[in-house]
N, C-alpha and C. Protein backbone atom coordinates (compact mmCIF):
# COMPACT_ATOMS: atom_id res chain seq x y z
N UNK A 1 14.42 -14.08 -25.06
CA UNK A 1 14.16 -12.67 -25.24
C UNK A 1 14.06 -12.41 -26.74
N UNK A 2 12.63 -11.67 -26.97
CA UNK A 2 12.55 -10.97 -28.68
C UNK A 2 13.34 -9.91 -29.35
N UNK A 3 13.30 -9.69 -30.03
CA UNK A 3 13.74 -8.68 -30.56
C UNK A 3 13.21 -7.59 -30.25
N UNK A 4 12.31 -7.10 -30.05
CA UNK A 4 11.43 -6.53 -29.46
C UNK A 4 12.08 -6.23 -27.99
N UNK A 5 12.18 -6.98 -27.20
CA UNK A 5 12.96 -6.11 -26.00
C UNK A 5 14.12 -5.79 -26.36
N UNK A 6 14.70 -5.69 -27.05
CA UNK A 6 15.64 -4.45 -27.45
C UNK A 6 15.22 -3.58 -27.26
N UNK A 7 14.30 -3.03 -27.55
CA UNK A 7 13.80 -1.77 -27.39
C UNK A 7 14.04 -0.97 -26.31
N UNK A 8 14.01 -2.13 -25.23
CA UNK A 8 13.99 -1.66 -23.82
C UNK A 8 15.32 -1.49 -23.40
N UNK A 9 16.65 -1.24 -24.22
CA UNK A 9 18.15 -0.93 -24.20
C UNK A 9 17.63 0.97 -24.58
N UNK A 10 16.64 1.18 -25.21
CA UNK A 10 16.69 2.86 -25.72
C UNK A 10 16.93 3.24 -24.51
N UNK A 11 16.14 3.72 -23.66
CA UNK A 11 15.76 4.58 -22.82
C UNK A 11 17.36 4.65 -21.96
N UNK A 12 18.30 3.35 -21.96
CA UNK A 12 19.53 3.44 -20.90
C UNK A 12 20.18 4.59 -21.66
N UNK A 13 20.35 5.10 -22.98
CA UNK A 13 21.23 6.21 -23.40
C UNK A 13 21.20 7.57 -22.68
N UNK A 14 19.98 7.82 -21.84
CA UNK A 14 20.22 8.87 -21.05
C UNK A 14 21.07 8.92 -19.94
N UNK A 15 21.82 7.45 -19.82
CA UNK A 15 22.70 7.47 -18.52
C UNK A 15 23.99 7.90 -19.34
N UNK A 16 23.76 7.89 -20.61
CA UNK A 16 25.75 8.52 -21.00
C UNK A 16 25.38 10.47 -20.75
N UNK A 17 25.83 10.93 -19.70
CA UNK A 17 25.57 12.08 -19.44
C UNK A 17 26.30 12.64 -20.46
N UNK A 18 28.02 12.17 -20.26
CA UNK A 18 28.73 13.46 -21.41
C UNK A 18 28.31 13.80 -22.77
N UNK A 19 27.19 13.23 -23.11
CA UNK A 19 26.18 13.23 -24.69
C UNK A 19 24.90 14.13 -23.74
N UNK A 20 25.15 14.75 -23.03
CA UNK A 20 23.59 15.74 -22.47
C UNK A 20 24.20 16.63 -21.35
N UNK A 21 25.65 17.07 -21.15
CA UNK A 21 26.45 17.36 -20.50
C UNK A 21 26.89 19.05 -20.95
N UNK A 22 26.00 19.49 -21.35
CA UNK A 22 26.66 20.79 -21.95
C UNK A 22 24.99 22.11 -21.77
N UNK A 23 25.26 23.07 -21.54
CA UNK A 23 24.10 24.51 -21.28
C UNK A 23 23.55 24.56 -22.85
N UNK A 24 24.27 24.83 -23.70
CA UNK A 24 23.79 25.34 -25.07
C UNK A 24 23.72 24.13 -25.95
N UNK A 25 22.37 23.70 -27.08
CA UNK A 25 21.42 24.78 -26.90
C UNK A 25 20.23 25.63 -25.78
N UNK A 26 19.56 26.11 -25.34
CA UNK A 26 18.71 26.59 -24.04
C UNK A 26 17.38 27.10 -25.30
N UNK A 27 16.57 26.08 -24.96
CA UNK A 27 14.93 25.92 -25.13
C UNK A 27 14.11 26.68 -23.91
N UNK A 28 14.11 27.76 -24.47
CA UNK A 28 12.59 28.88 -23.24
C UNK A 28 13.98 28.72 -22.08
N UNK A 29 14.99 29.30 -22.25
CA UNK A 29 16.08 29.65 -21.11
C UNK A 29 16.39 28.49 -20.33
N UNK A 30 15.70 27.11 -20.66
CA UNK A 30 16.45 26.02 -19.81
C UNK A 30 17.60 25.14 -20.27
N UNK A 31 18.55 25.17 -19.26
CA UNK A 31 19.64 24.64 -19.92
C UNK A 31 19.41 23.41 -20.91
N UNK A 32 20.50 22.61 -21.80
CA UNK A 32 20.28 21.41 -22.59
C UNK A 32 19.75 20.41 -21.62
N UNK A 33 20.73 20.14 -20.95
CA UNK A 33 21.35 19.01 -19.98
C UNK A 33 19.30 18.44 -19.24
N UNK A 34 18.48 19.68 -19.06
CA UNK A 34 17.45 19.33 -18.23
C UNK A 34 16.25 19.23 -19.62
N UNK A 35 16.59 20.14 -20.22
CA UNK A 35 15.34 19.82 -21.29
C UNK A 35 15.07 18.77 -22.03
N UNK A 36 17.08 17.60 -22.74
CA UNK A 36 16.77 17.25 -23.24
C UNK A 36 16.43 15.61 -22.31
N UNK A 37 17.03 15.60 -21.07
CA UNK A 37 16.26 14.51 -20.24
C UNK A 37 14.51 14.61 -20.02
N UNK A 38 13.78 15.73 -20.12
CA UNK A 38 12.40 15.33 -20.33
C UNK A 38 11.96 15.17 -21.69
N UNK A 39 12.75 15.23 -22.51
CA UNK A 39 12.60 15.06 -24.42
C UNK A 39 12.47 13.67 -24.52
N UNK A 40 13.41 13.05 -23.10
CA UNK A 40 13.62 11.26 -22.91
C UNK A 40 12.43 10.77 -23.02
N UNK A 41 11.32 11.24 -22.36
CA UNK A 41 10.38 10.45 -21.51
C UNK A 41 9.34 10.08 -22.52
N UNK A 42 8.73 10.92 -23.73
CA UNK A 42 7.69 10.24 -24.64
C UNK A 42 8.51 9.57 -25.02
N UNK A 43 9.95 9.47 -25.17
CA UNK A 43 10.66 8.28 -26.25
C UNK A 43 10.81 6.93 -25.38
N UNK A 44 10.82 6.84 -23.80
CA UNK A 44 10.91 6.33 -23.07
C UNK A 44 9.41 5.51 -22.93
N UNK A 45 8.50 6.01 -22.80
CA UNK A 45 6.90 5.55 -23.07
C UNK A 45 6.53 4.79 -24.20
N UNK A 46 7.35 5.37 -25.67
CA UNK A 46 6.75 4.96 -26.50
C UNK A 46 7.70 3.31 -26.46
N UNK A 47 8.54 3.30 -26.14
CA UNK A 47 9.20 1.82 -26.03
C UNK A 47 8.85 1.16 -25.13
N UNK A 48 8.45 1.17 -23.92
CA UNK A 48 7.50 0.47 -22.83
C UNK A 48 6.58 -0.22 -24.20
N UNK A 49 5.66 0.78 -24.43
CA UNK A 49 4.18 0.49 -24.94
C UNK A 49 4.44 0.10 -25.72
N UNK A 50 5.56 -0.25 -27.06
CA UNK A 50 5.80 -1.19 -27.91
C UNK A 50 5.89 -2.04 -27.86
N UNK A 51 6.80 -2.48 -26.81
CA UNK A 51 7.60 -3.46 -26.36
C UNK A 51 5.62 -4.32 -25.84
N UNK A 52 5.04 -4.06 -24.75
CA UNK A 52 4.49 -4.18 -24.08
C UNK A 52 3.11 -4.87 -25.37
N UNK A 53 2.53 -3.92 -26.28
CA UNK A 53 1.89 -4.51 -26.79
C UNK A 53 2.39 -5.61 -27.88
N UNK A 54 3.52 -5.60 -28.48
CA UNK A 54 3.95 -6.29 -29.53
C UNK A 54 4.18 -8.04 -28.76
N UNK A 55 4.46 -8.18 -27.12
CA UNK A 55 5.10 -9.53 -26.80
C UNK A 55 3.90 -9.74 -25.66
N UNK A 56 2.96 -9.20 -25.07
CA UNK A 56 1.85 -9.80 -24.59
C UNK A 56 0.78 -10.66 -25.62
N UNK A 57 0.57 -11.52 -24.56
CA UNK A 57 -0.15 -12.66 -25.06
C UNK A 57 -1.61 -12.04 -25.97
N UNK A 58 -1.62 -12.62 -26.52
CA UNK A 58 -3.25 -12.92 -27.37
C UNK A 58 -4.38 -12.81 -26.65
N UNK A 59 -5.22 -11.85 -26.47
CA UNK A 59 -6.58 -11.89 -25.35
C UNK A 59 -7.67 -12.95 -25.06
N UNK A 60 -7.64 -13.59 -24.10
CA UNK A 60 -8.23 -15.05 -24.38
C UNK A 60 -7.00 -16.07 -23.82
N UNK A 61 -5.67 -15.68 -24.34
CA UNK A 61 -4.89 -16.72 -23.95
C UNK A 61 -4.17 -16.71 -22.73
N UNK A 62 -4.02 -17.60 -21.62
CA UNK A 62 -2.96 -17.21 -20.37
C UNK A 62 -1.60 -17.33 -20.78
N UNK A 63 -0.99 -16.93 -20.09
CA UNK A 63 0.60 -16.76 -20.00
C UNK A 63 1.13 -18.00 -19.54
């Protein structure tokens, strides 16, 4: 495993709830707790697609 899949450890920090466990602050009246779990998801994408282009093979080459 690269260094590079590290990356793929980001996205587990949304399972520590008591760090996203609280109403205030409220973005357009929605509580924290829901807004900032979809705040997850481009940060969640952008580490897939890092991960994904940085350790796939060379085009031309098989696996």
């Amino acid at each position: 495993m690269g260094r590079w899949h590290l990356l793929l450890l980001v996205p587990f920090l949304t399972l520590v709830t008591p760090w996203f466990n609280s109403v205030e602050p409220r973005l357009a009246g929605m509580p924290f707790f829901y807004w900032a779990q979809f705040a997850w998801i481009p940060v969640t994408i952008a580490c897939l697609a890092a991960v994904h282009l940085r350790t796939r093979p060379p085009l031309g080459e098989s696996s």
